[in-house]
N, C-alpha and C. Protein backbone atom coordinates (compact mmCIF):
# COMPACT_ATOMS: atom_id res chain seq x y z
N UNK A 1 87.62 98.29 99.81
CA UNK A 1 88.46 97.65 100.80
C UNK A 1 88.98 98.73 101.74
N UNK A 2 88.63 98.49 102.83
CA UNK A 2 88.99 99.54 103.82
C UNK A 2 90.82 99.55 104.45
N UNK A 3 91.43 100.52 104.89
CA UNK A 3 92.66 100.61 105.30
C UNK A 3 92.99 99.45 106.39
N UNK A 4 91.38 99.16 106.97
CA UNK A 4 92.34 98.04 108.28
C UNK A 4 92.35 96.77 107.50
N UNK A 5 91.37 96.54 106.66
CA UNK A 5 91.17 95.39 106.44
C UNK A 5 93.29 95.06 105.26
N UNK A 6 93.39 95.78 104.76
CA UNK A 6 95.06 95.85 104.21
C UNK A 6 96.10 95.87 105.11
N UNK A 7 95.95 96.38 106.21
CA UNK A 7 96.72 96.27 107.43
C UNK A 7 96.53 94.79 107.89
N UNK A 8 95.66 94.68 108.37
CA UNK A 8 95.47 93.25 108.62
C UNK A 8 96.29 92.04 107.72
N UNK A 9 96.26 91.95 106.52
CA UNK A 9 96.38 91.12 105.63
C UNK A 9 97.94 91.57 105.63
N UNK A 10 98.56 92.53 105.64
CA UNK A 10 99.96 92.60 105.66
C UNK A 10 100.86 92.01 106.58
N UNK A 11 99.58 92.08 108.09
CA UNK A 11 100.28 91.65 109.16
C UNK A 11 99.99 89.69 109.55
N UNK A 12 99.01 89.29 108.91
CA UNK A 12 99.40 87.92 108.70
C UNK A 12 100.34 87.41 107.93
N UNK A 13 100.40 88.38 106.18
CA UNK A 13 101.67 87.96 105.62
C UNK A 13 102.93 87.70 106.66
N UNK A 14 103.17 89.12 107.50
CA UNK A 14 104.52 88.70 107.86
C UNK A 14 104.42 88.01 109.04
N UNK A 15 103.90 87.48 109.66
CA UNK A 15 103.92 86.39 110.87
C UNK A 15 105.10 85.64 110.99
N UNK A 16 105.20 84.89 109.79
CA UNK A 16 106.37 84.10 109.67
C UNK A 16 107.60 85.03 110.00
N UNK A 17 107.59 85.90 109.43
CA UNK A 17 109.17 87.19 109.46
C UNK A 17 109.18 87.16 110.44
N UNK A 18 108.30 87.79 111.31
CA UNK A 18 107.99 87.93 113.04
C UNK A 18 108.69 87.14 113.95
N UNK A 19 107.98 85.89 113.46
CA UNK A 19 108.94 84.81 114.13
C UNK A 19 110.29 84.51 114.40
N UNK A 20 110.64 84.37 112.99
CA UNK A 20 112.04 84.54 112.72
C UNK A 20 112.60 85.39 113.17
N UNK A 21 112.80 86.64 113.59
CA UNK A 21 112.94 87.76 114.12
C UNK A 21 112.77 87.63 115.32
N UNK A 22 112.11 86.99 115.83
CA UNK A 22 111.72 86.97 117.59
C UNK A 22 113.08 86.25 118.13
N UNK A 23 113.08 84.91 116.91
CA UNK A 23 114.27 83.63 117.60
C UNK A 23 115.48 84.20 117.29
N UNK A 24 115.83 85.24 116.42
CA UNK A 24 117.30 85.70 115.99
C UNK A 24 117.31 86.88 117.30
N UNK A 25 116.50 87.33 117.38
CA UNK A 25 116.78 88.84 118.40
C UNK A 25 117.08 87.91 119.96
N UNK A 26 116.39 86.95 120.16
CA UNK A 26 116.69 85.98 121.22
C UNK A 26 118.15 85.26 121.19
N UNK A 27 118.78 84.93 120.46
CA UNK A 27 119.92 84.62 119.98
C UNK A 27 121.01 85.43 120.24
N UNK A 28 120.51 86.64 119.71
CA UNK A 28 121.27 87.63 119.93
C UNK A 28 121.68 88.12 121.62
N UNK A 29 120.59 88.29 122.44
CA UNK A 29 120.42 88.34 123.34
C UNK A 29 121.66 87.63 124.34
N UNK A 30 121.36 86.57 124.01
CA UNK A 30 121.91 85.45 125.00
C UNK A 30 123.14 85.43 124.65
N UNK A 31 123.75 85.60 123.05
CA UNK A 31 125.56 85.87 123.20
C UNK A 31 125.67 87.24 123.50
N UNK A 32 125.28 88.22 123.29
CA UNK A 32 125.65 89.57 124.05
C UNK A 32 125.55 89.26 125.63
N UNK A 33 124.59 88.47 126.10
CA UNK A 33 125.31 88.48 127.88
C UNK A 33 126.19 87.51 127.86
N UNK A 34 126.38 86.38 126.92
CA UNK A 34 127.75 85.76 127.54
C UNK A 34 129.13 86.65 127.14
N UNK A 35 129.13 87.64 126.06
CA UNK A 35 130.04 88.38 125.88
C UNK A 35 130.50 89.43 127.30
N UNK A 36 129.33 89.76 127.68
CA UNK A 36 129.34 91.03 128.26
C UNK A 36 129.51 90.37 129.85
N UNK A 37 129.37 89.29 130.10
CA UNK A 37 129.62 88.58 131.51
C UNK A 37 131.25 88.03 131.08
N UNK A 38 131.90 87.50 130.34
CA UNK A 38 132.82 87.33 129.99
C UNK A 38 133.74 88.45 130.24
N UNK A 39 133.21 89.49 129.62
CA UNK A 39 134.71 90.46 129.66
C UNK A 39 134.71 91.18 131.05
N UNK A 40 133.17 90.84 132.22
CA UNK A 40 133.59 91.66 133.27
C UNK A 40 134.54 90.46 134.23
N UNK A 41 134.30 89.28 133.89
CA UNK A 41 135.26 88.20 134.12
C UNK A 41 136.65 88.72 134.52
N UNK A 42 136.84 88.79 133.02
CA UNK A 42 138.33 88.97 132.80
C UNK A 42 138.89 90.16 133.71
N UNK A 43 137.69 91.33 133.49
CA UNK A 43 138.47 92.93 133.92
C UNK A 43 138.46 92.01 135.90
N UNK A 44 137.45 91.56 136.05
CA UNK A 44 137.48 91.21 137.57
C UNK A 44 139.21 90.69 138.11
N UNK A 45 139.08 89.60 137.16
CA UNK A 45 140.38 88.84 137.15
C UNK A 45 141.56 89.74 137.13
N UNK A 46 141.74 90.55 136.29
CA UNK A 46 142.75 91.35 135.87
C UNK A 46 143.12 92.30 137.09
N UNK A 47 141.86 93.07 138.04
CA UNK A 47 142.07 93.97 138.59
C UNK A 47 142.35 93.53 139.24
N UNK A 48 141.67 92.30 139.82
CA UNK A 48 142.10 91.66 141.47
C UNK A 48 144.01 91.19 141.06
N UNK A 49 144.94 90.77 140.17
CA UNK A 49 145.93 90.24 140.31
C UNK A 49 146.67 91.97 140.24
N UNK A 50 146.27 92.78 140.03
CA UNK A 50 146.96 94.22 140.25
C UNK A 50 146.53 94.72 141.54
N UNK A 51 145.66 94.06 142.30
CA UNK A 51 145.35 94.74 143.26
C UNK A 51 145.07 93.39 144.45
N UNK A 52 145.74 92.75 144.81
CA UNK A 52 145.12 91.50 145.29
C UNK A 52 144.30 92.02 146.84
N UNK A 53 144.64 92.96 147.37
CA UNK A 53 143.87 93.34 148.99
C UNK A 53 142.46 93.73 148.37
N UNK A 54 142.31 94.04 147.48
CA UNK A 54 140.60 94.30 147.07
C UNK A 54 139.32 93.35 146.69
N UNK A 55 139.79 91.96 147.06
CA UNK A 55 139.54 91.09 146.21
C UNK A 55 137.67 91.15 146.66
N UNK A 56 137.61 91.63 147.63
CA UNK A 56 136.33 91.33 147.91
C UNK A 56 135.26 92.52 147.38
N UNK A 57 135.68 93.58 147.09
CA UNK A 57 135.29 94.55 146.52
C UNK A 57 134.82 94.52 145.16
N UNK A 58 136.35 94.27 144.11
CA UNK A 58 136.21 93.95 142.78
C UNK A 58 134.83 92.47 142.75
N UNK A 59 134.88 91.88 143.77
CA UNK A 59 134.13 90.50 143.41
C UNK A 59 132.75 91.13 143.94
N UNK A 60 132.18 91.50 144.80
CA UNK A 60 130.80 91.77 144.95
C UNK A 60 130.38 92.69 144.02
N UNK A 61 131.47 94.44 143.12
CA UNK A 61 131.13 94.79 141.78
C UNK A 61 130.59 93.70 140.81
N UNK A 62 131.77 92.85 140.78
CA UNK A 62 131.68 91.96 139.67
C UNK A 62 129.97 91.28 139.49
N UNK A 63 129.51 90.71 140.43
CA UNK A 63 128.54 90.00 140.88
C UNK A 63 127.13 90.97 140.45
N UNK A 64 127.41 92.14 141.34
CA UNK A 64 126.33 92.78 140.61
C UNK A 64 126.39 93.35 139.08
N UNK A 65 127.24 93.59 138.47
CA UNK A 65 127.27 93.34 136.86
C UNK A 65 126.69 92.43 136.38
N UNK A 66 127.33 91.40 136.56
CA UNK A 66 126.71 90.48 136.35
C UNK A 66 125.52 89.89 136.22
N UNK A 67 124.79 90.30 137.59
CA UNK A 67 123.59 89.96 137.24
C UNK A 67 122.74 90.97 136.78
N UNK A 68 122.82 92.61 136.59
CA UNK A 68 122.44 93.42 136.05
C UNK A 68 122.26 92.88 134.58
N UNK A 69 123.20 92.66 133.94
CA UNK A 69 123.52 91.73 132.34
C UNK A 69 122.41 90.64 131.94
N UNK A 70 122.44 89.77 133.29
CA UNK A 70 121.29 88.62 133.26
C UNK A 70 120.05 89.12 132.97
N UNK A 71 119.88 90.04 133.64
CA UNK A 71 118.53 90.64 134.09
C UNK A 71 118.20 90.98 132.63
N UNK A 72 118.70 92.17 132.47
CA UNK A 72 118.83 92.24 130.93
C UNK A 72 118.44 91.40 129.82
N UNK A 73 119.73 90.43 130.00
CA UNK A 73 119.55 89.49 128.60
C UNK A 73 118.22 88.52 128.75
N UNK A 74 117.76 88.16 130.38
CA UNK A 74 116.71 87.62 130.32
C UNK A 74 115.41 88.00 129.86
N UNK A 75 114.99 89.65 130.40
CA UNK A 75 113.94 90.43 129.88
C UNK A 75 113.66 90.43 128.29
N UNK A 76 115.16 90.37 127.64
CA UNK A 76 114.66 90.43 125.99
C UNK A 76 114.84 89.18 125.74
N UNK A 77 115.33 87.85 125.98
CA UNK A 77 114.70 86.81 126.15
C UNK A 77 113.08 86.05 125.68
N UNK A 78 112.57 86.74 126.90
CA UNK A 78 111.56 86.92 127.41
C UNK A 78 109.98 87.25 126.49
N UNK A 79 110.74 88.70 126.26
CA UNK A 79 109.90 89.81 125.08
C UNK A 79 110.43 88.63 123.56
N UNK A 80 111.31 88.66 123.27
CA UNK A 80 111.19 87.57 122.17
C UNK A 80 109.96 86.32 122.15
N UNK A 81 110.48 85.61 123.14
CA UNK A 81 109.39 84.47 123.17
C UNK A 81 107.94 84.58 123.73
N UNK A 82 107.76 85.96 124.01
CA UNK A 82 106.36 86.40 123.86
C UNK A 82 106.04 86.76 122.44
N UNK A 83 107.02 87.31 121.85
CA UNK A 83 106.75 87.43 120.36
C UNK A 83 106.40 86.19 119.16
N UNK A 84 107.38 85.08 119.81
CA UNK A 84 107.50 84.04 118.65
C UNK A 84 105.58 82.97 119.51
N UNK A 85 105.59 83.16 120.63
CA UNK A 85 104.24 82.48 121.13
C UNK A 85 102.82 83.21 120.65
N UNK A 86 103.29 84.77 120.79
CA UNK A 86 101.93 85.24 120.96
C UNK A 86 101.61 85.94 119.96
């Protein structure tokens, strides 16, 4: 029995794991950006009532965080459900 042919057979065993692993890391994903869009929320909120003449500043930062985060959480998203499909 050759080395690939044991490789092989290890890596159908875990398919199922794989899976599972694809949909939890995806999971994961998606509450780390609502966490991480959440708290630039708040700091947005927070800075603008200490600073109210900046409001347009703190808010176009905010915005691009924001979607920096998306971008993010969408790409591993993404890579997950290429994992759990393919």
């Amino acid at each position: 029995m050759s080395l690939l042919s044991v490789l092989l057979q290890v890596a159908t065993d875990l398919a199922p794991v794989a899976k599972m692993g694809a949909g939890i890391g995806a999971g994961i994903a998606a509450i780390g950006a609502g966490i991480g869009i959440g708290k630039i929320g708040a700091s947005a909120l927070e800075s603008i009532a200490r600073q109210p003449e900046s409001v347009g500043d703190i808010r176009s930062n905010m915005i691009v965080a924001a979607a920096l985060i998306e971008g993010v959480a969408f790409f591993a998203i993404v890579v997950c459900l290429l994992i759990l499909f393919l």
